[in-house]
Protein backbone atom coordinates (compact mmCIF):
# COMPACT_ATOMS: atom_id res chain seq x y z
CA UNK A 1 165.00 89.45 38.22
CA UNK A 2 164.80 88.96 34.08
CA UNK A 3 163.91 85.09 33.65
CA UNK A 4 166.70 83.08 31.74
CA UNK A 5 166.65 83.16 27.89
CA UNK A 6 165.25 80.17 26.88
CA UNK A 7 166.85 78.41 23.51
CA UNK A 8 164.76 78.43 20.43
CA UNK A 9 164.00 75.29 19.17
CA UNK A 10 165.05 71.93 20.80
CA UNK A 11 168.21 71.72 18.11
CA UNK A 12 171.05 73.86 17.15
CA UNK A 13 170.29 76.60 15.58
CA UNK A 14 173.05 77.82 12.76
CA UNK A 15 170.99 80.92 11.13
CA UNK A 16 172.56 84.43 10.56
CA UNK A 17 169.80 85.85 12.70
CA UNK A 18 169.93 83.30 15.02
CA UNK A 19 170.70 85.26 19.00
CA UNK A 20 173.76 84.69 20.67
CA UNK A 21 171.78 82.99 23.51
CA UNK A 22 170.48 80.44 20.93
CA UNK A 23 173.72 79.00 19.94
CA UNK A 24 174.69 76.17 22.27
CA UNK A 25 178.22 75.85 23.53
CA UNK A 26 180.26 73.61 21.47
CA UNK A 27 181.55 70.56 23.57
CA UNK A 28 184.37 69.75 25.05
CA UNK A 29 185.88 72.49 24.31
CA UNK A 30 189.12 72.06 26.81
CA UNK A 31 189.68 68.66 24.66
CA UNK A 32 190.35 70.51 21.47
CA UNK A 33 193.45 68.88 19.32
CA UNK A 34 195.95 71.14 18.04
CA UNK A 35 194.55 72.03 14.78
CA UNK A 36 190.91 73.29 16.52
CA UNK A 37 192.84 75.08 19.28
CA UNK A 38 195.06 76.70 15.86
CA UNK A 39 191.44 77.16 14.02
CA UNK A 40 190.13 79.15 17.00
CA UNK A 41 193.45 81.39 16.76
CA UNK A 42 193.04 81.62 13.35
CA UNK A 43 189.05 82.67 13.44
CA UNK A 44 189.91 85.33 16.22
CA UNK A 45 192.87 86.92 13.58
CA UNK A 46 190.22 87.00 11.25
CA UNK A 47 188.18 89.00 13.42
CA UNK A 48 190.82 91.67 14.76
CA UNK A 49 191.75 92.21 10.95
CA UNK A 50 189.17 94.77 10.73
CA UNK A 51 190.05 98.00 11.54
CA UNK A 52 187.63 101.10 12.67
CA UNK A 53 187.35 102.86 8.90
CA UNK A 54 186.33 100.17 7.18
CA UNK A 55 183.52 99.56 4.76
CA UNK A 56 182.85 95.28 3.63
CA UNK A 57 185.76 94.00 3.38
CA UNK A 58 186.14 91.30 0.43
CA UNK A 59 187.61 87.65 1.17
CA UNK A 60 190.95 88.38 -1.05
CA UNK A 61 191.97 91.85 1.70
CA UNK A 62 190.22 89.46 4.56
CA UNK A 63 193.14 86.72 3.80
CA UNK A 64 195.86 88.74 3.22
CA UNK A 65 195.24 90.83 6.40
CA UNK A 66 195.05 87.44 8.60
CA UNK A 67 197.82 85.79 7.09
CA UNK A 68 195.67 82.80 5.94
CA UNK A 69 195.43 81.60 2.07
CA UNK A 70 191.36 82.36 0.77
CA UNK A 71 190.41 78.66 0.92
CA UNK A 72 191.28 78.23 4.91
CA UNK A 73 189.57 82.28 5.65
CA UNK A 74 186.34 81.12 3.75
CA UNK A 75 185.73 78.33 5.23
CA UNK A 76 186.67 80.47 9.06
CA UNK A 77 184.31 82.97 7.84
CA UNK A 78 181.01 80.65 7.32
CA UNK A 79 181.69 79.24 10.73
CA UNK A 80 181.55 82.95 12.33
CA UNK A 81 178.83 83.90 10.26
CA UNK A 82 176.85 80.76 11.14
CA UNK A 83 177.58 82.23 14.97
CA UNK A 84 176.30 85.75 14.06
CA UNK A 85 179.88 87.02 14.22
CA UNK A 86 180.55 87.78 10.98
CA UNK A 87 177.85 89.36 8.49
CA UNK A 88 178.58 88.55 4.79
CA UNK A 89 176.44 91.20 2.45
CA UNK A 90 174.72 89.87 -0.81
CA UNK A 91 177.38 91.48 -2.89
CA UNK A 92 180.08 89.25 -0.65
CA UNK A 93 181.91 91.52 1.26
CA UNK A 94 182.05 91.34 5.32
CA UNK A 95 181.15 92.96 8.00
CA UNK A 96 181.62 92.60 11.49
CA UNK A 97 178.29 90.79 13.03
CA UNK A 98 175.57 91.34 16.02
CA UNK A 99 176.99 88.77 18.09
CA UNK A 100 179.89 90.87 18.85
CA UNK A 101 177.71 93.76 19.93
CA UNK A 102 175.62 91.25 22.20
CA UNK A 103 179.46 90.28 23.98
CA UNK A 104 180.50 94.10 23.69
CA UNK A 105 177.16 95.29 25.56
CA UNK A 106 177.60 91.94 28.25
CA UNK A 107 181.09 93.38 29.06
CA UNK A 108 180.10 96.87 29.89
CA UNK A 109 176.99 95.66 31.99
CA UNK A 110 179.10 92.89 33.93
CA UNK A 111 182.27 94.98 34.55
CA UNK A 112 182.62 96.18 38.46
CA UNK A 113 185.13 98.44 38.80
CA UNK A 114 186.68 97.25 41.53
CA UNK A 115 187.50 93.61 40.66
CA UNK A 116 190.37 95.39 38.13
CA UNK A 117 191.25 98.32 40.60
CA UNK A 118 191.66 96.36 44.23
CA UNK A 119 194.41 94.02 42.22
CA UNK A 120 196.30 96.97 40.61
CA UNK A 121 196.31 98.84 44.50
CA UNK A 122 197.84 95.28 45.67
CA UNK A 123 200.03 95.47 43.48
CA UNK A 124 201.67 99.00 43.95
CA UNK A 125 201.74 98.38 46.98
CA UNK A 126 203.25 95.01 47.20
CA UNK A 127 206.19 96.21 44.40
CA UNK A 128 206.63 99.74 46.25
CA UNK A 129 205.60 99.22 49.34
CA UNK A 130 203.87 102.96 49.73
CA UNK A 131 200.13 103.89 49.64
CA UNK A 132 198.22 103.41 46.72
CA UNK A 133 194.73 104.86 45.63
CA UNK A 134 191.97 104.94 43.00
CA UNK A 135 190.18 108.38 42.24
CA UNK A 136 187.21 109.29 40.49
CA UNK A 137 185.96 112.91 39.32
CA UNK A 138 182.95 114.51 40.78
CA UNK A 139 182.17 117.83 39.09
CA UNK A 140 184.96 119.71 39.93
CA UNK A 141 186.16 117.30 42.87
CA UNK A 142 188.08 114.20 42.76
CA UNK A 143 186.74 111.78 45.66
CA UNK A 144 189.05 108.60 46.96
CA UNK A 145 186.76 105.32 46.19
CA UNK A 146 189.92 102.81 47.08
CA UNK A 147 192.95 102.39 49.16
CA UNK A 148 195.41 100.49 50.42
CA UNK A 149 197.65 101.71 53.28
CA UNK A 150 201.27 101.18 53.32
CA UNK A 151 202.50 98.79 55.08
CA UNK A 152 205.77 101.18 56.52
CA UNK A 153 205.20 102.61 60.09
CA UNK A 154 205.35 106.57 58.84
CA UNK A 155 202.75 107.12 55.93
CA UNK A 156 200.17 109.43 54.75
CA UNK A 157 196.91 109.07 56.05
CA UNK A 158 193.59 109.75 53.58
CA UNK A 159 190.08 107.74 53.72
CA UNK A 160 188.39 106.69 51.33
CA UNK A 161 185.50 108.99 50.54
CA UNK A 162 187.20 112.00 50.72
CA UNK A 163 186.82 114.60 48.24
CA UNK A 164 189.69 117.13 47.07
CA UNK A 165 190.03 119.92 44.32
CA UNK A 166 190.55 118.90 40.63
CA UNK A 167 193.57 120.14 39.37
CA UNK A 168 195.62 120.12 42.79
CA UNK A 169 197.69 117.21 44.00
CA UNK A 170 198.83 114.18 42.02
CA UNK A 171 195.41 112.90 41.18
CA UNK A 172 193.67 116.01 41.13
CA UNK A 173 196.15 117.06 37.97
CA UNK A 174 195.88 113.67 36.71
CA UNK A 175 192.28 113.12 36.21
CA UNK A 176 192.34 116.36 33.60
CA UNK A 177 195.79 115.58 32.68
CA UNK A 178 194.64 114.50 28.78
CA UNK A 179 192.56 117.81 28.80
CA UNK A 180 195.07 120.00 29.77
CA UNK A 181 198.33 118.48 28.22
CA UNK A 182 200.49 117.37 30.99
CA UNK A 183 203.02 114.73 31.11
CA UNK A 184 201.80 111.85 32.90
CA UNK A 185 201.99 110.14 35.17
CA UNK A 186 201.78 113.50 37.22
CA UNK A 187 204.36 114.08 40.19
CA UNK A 188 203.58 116.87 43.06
CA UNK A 189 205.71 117.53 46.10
CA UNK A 190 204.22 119.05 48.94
CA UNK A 191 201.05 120.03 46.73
CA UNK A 192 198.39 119.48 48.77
CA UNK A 193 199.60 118.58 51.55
CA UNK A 194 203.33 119.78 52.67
CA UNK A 195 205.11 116.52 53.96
CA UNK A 196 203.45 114.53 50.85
CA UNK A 197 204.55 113.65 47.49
CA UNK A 198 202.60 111.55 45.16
CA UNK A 199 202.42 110.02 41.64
CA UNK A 200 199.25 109.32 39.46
CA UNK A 201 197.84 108.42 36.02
CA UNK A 202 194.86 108.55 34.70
CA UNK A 203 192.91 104.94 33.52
CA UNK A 204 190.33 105.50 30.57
CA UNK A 205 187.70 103.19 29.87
CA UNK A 206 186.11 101.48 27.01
CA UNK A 207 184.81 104.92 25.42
CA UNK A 208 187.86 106.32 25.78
CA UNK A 209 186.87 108.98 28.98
CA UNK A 210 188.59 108.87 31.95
CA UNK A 211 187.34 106.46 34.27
CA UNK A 212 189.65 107.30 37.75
CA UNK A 213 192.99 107.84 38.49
CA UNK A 214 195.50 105.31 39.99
CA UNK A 215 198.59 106.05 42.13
CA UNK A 216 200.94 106.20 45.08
CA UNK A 217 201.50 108.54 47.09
CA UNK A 218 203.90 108.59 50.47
CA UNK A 219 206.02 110.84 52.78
CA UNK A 220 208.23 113.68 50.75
CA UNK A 221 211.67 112.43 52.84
CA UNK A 222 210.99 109.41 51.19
CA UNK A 223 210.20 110.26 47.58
CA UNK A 224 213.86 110.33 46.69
CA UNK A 225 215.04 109.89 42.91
CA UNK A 226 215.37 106.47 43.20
CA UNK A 227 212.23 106.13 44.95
CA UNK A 228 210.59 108.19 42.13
CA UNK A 229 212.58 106.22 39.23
CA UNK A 230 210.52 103.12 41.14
CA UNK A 231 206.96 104.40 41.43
CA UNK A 232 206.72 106.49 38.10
CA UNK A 233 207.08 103.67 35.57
CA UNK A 234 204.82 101.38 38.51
CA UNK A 235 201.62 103.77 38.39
CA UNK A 236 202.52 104.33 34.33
CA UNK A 237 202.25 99.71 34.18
CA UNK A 238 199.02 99.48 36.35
CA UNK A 239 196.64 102.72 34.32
CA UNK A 240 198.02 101.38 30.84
CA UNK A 241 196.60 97.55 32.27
CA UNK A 242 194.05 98.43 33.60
CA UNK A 243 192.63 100.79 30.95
CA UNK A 244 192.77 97.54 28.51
CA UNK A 245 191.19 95.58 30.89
CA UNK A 246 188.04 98.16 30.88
CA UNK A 247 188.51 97.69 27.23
CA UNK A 248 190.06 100.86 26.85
CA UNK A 249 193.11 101.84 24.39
CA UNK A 250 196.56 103.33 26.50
CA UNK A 251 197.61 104.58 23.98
CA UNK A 252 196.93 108.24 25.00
CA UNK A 253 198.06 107.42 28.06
CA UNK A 254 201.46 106.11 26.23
CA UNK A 255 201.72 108.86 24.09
CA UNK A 256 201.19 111.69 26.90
CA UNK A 257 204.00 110.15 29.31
CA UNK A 258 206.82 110.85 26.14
C-alpha cells in the first residue's frame, strides 16, 4: 500500500509548482456567504472557457468568454494559478494547469464501473419494469457483466457471464453500432433468440471508446409500440448519463440516434 503524501512544509504552500497534495483544504467551506459560493461559480466558468484548440489564451478573450469584466477574471485567475490550476506564461497568456491533470488522472484510477452501471440497471428497470443489462466487448464477443431481472412473472432469462456474438442481438449490434453506422439505440426482434426483443445503446467513456452497452430486453408479445415508444428513449437517457458520468461526451451517441 503507497504511504500517504505527506504536505511540504508545516504552512500553506501557494507556489505554481506547488502539488495538488500540498495545498490544504480551505476551511469551512460549507459556510461560504453568497459572494464565495458566486466566486467559486465564477472560477469554474473561467475554467470551462477553454476549449480543445486552443493556444494561451490572453485575459481580454478569458473575460469575455466567462462573462466576467477583466478586473474580477484577474484577480479569479491568480487564485487558480496559486492552486496549480491555471498556468499563466511569461508573455501573459493562460493555459490550463497540472492540477487539473492530477484530478483528471484521480478520476480514471478511482472510477469502478459498476457504482454508475448498477444505478442506471435500477433504474430501467424500476421505470419499465423489464430486464435490463450491461455488456462489454471481448474480441469478437460481447459478455453480460450486470443484470437485473424483471420483476414480471414471464421474462427472459440470461446470466451474467455469458458471452454472445458481436454484431447479433441488441447489444451485440450496439457495441459496434458507432463503427458501423447504425441508428441507435439498436432494436432486434427475435434476433438471437426467437421469443425475445431487446433495445440497447452503447456508453463511451472518457476517451471516447466504447466502454459497454446498456439495455432492456423482454418477451417479443410484450414489446408492443407503446412498449417500444417507452424503452427506446429509457436506454437512449441512461448511455447518454452515464457516458458523462465516465467523463465521456454523448454527443455521438446523440447524433447517431437522429
Amino acid at each position: 500500500m503507497a504511504k500517504p503524501a505527506e504536505r511540504t512544509g508545516g504552512g500553506r504552500e501557494t507556489g505554481q509548482d506547488t502539488p495538488l497534495h500540498a495545498v490544504p483544504p480551505p476551511e469551512h467551506v460549507a459556510s461560504l456567504p453568497g459572494d464565495g459560493v458566486r466566486a467559486v461559480d465564477r472560477a469554474l466558468v473561467l475554467l470551462r472557457s477553454f476549449r480543445e484548440e486552443d493556444g494561451p489564451l490572453s485575459l481580454t478573450e478569458l473575460s469575455r468568454r466567462a462573462g466576467l469584466n477583466m478586473t474580477t477574471a484577474l484577480r479569479l485567475l491568480g487564485t487558480l494559478e496559486a492552486h496549480g490550476f491555471i498556468k499563466r506564461l511569461p508573455a501573459g497568456g493562460y493555459l490550463l494547469g497540472p492540477s487539473l491533470l492530477l484530478l483528471g488522472d484521480l478520476f480514471r484510477r478511482s472510477l469502478r464501473l459498476e457504482h454508475h452501471v448498477m444505478p442506471a440497471l435500477e433504474r430501467l428497470r424500476a421505470a419499465s419494469h423489464e430486464s435490463a443489462a450491461f455488456f462489454v466487448r471481448e474480441g469478437d464477443q460481447r459478455r453480460c457483466v450486470f443484470r437485473l431481472d424483471s420483476p414480471q412473472m414471464v421474462r427472459d432469462v440470461a446470466h451474467v457471464g455469458e458471452a454472445q456474438p458481436l454484431g447479433r442481438g441488441a447489444h451485440g449490434r450496439s457495441l459496434i453500432a458507432l463503427e458501423t453506422g447504425e441508428r441507435l439505440p439498436v432494436v432486434s426482434r427475435g434476433e438471437r433468440l426467437a421469443e425475445i426483443a431487446a433495445v440497447a445503446c452503447p456508453v463511451l467513456d472518457s476517451r471516447g471508446s466504447v466502454a459497454g452497452s446498456i439495455g432492456l430486453s423482454l418477451p417479443l408479445y410484450r414489446f408492443t409500440a407503446g412498449s417500444e415508444a417507452t424503452c427506446v428513449p429509457l436506454v437512449l437517457q441512461e448511455a447518454m448519463a452515464m457516458t458523462r458520468d465516465l467523463g465521456g461526451d454523448p454527443a455521438p451517441l446523440e447524433r447517431a440516434a437522429h
